[in-house]
Protein backbone atom coordinates (compact mmCIF):
# COMPACT_ATOMS: atom_id res chain seq x y z
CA UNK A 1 36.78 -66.46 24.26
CA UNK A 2 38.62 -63.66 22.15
CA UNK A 3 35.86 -60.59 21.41
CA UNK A 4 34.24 -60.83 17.73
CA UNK A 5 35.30 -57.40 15.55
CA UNK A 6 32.74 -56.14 13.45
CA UNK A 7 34.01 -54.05 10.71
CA UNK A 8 32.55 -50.29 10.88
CA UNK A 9 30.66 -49.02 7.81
CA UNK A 10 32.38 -46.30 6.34
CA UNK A 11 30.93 -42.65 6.64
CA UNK A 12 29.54 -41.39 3.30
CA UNK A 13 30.70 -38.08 4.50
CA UNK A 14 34.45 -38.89 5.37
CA UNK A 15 37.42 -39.19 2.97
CA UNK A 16 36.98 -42.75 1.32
CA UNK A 17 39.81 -45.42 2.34
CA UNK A 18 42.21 -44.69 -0.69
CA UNK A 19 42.52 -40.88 1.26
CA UNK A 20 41.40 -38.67 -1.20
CA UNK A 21 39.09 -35.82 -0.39
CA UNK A 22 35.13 -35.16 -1.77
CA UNK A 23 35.07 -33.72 -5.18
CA UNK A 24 32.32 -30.77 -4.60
CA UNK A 25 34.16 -27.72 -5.50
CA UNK A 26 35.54 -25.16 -3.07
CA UNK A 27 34.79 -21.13 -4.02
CA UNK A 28 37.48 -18.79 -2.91
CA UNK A 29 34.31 -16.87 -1.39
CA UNK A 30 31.30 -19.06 0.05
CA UNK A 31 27.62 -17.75 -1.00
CA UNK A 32 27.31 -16.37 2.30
CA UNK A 33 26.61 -12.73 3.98
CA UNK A 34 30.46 -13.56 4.91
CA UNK A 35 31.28 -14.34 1.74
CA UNK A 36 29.80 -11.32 0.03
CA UNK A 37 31.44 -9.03 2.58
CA UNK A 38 34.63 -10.71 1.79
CA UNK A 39 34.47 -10.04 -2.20
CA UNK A 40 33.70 -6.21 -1.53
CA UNK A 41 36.33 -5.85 0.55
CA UNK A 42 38.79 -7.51 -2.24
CA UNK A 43 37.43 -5.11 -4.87
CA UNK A 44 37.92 -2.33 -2.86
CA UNK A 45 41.44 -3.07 -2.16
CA UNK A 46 42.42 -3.77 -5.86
CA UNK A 47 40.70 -0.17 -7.02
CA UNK A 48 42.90 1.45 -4.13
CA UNK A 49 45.71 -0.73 -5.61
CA UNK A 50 44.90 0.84 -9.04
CA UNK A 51 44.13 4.12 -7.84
CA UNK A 52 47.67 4.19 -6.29
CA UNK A 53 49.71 3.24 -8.91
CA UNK A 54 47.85 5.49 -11.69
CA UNK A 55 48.53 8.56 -8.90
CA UNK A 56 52.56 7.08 -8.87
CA UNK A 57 52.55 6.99 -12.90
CA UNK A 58 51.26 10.93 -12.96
CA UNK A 59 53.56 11.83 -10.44
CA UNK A 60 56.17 10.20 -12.69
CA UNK A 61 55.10 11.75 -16.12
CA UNK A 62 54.44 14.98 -14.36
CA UNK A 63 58.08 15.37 -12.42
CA UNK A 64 58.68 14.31 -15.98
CA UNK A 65 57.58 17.69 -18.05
CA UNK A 66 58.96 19.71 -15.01
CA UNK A 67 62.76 18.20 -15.46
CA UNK A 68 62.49 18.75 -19.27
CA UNK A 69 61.07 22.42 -18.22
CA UNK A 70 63.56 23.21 -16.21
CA UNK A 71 66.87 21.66 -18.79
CA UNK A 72 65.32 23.92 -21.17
CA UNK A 73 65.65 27.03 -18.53
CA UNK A 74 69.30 25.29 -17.65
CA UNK A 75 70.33 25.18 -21.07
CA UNK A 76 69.72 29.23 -21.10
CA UNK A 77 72.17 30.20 -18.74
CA UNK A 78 74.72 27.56 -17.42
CA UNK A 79 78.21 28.48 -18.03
CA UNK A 80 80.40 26.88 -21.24
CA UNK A 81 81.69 23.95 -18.54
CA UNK A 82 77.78 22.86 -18.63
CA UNK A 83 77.29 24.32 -14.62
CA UNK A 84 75.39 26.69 -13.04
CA UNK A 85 77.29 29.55 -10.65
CA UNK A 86 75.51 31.50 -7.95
CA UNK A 87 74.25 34.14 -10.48
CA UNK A 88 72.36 32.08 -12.99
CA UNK A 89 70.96 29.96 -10.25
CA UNK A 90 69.74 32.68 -8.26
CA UNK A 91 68.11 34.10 -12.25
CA UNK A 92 66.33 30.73 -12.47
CA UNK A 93 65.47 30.72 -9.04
CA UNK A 94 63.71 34.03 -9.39
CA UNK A 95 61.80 33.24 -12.31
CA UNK A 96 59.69 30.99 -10.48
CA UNK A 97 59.34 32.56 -7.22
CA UNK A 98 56.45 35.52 -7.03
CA UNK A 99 58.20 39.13 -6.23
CA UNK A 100 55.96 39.34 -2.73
CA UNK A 101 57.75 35.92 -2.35
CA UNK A 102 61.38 36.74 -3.58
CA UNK A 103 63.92 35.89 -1.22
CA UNK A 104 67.43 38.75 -0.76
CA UNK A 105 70.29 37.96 -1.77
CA UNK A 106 71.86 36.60 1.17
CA UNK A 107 68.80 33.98 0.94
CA UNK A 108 69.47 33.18 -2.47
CA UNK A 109 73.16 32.79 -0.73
CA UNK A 110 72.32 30.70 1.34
CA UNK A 111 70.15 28.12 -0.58
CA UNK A 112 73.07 28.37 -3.07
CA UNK A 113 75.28 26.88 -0.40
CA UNK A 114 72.43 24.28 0.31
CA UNK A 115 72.91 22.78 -3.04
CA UNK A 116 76.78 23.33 -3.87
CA UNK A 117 77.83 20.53 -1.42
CA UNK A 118 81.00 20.05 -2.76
CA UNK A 119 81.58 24.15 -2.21
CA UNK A 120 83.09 24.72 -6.12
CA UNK A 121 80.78 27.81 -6.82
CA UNK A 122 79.20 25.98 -9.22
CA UNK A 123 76.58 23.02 -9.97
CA UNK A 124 75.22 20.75 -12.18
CA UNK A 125 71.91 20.35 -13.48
CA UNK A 126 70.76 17.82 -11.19
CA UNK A 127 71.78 19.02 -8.11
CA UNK A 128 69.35 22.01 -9.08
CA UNK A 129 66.64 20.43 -10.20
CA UNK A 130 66.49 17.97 -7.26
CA UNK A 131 66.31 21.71 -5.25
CA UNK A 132 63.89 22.67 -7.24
CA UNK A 133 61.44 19.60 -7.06
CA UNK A 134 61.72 18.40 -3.77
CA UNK A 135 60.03 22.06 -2.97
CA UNK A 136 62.07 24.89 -2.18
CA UNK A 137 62.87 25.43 1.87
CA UNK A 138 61.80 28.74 3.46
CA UNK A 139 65.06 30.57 4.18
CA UNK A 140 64.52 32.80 7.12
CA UNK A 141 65.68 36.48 7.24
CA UNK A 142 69.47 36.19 7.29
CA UNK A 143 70.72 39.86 7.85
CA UNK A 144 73.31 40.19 10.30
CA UNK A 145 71.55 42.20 13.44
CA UNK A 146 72.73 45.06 15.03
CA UNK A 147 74.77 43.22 17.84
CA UNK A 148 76.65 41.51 15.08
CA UNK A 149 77.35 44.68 13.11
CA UNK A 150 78.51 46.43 15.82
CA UNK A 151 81.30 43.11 16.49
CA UNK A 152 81.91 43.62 13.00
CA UNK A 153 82.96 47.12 13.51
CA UNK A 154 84.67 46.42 16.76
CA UNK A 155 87.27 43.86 15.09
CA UNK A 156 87.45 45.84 11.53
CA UNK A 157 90.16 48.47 10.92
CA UNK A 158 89.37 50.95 13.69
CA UNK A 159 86.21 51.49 13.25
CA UNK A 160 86.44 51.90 9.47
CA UNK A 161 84.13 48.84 8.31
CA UNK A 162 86.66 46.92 6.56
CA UNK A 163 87.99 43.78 7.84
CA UNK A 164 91.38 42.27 6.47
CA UNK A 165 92.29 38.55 6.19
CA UNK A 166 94.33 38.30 9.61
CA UNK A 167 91.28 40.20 11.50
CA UNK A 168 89.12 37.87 10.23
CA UNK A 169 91.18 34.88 11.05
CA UNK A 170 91.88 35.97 14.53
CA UNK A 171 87.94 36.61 15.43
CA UNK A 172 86.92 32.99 14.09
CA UNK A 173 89.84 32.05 16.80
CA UNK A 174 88.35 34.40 19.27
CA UNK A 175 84.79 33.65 19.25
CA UNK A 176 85.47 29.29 18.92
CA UNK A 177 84.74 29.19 15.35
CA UNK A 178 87.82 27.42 14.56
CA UNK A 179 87.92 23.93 15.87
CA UNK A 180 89.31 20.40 14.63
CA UNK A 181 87.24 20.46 11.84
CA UNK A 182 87.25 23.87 11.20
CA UNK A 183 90.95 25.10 10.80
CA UNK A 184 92.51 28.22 10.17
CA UNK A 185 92.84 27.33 6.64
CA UNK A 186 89.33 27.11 6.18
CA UNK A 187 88.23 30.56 7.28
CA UNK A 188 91.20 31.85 4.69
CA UNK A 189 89.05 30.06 1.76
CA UNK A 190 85.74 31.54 3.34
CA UNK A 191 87.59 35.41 2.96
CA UNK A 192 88.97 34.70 -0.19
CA UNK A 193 85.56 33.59 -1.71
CA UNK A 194 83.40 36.59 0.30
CA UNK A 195 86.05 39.09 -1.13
CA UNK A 196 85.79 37.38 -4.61
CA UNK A 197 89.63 36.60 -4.38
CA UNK A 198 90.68 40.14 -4.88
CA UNK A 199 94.20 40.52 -3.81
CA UNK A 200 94.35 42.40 -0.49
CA UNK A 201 90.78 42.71 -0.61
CA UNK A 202 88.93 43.38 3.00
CA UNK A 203 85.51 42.40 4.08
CA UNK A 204 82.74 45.16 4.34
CA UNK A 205 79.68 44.61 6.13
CA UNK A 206 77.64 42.61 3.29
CA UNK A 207 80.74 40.90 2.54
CA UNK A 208 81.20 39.51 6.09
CA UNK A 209 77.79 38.73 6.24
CA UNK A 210 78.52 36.43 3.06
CA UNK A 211 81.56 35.37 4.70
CA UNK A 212 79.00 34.18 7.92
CA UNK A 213 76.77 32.13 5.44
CA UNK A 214 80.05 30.08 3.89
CA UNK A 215 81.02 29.32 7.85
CA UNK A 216 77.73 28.21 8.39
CA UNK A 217 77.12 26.16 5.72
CA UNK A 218 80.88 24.49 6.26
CA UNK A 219 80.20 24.20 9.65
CA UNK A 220 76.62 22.28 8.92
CA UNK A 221 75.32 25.00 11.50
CA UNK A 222 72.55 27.36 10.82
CA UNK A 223 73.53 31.05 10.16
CA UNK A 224 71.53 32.66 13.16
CA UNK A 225 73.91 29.90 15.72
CA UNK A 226 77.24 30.98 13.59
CA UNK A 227 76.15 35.24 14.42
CA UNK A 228 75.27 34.15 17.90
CA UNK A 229 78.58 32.88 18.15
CA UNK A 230 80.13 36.59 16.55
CA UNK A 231 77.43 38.30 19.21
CA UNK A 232 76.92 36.38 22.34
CA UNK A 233 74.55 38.99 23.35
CA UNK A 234 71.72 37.54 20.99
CA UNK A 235 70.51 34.28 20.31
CA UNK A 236 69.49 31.85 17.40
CA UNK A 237 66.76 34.19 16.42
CA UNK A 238 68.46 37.31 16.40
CA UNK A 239 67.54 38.67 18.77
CA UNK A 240 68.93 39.45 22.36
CA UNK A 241 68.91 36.45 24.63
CA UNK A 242 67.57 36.03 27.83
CA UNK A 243 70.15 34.16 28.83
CA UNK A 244 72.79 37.20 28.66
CA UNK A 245 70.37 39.54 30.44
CA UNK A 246 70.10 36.80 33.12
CA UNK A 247 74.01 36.64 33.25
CA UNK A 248 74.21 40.25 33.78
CA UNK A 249 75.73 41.26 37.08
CA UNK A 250 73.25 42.34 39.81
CA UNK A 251 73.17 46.38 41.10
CA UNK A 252 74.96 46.32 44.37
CA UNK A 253 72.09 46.93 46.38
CA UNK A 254 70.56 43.60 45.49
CA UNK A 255 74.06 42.14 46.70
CA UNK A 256 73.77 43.77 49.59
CA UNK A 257 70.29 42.81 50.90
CA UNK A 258 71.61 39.04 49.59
């Protein structure tokens, strides 16, 4: 005899038979310790949020002023083509750097060469006042030490302190300056623009030391690794190396007890 089904009363508490769902409203955060912890949290978050963005919108106003600042300060002393060359920018530069703080000329060289990436002599106004607001670097003592003054004097005009275009030329060749990317060619601009492009003009010491920067900056090395390339004898810092001492030969009574 087939078993009798008895239909099951439905649960007041389950979803009726048509499927839809109870109708008590659902509160993004329940009444509960949970709940409460929950809603801080969210409040806190949205202040941050707000705190962030008013912080982004000063920023903003504030780089703002300093770009309308500094096209004022442009407009003083760019050239009649609208650019700056190495003097005015190193004038500008000045007037916002303390004296205790000023950087030498063959600083203000070398930052020059930082910004004039297309190596013209000259720049516009953005280029300068994106080097101006992005913070100015710290440009390390750049002198040419004694080792490299001496090469200087070794490879100048007997001794004289003048070096011509073919000297010059033939040390970058010497010392592995010149390479595929760096031709011949190249160092011939550098000594044209360190001696100003005077016909038969000759690099003196300040003028090679110029000339160094320019290789450096074409190069994309720093200027310490182009001297230490002009003076083996000393390394990146200027100083002599360790490395060359090391090299030295050893006194023949050394070799002897080896």
């Amino acid at each position: 005899m087939p078993a009798k089904v008895v239909p099951l009363e439905a649960d007041p508490g389950s979803p009726s038979s048509s499927g839809s769902l109870p109708s008590s409203p659902v509160t993004a955060f329940p009444d509960t310790p949970t709940g409460e912890l929950e809603k801080t949290k969210a409040k806190a978050l949205g202040d941050k949020e707000a705190e962030e963005k008013a912080a982004r919108k000063a920023a903003r106003a504030e780089r703002k002023a300093r770009i309308a600042e500094l096209m004022n300060e442009f407009g003083e002393l760019r050239t009649a083509d609208g650019l700056l060359n190495f003097k005015h920018f190193a004038a500008l530069l000045l007037r916002r750097i303390p004296p205790e703080e000023a950087p030498d000329e063959l600083q203000l060289r070398t930052m020059f060469e930082m910004v004039d990436k297309d190596k013209k002599g000259k720049i516009d106004f953005h280029a300068f006042a994106d080097f101006v607001l992005d913070g100015l670097p710290k440009i390390p003592n750049v002198a040419a030490p004694e080792p490299v003054k001496k090469a200087f004097l070794t490879r100048s005009n007997s001794g004289a302190g003048l070096m011509s275009s073919s000297q010059f030329g033939k040390m970058c060749a010497e010392v592995g300056i010149l390479d595929k990317k760096f031709r011949l060619a190249d160092a011939d601009t550098i000594f044209t623009k360190a001696t100003d492009g005077a016909k038969g003009g000759k690099l003196d010491m300040h003028k090679f030391e110029l000339a160094l920067i320019y290789i450096a900056s074409k190069k994309g090395k720093s200027v310490r690794r182009v001297q230490a390339m002009v003076a083996p004898e000393i390394d990146e810092e200027g100083v002599a190396s360790a490395s060359a001492e090391a090299a030295a030969p050893e006194p023949k009574e050394a070799a002897k007890e080896a």
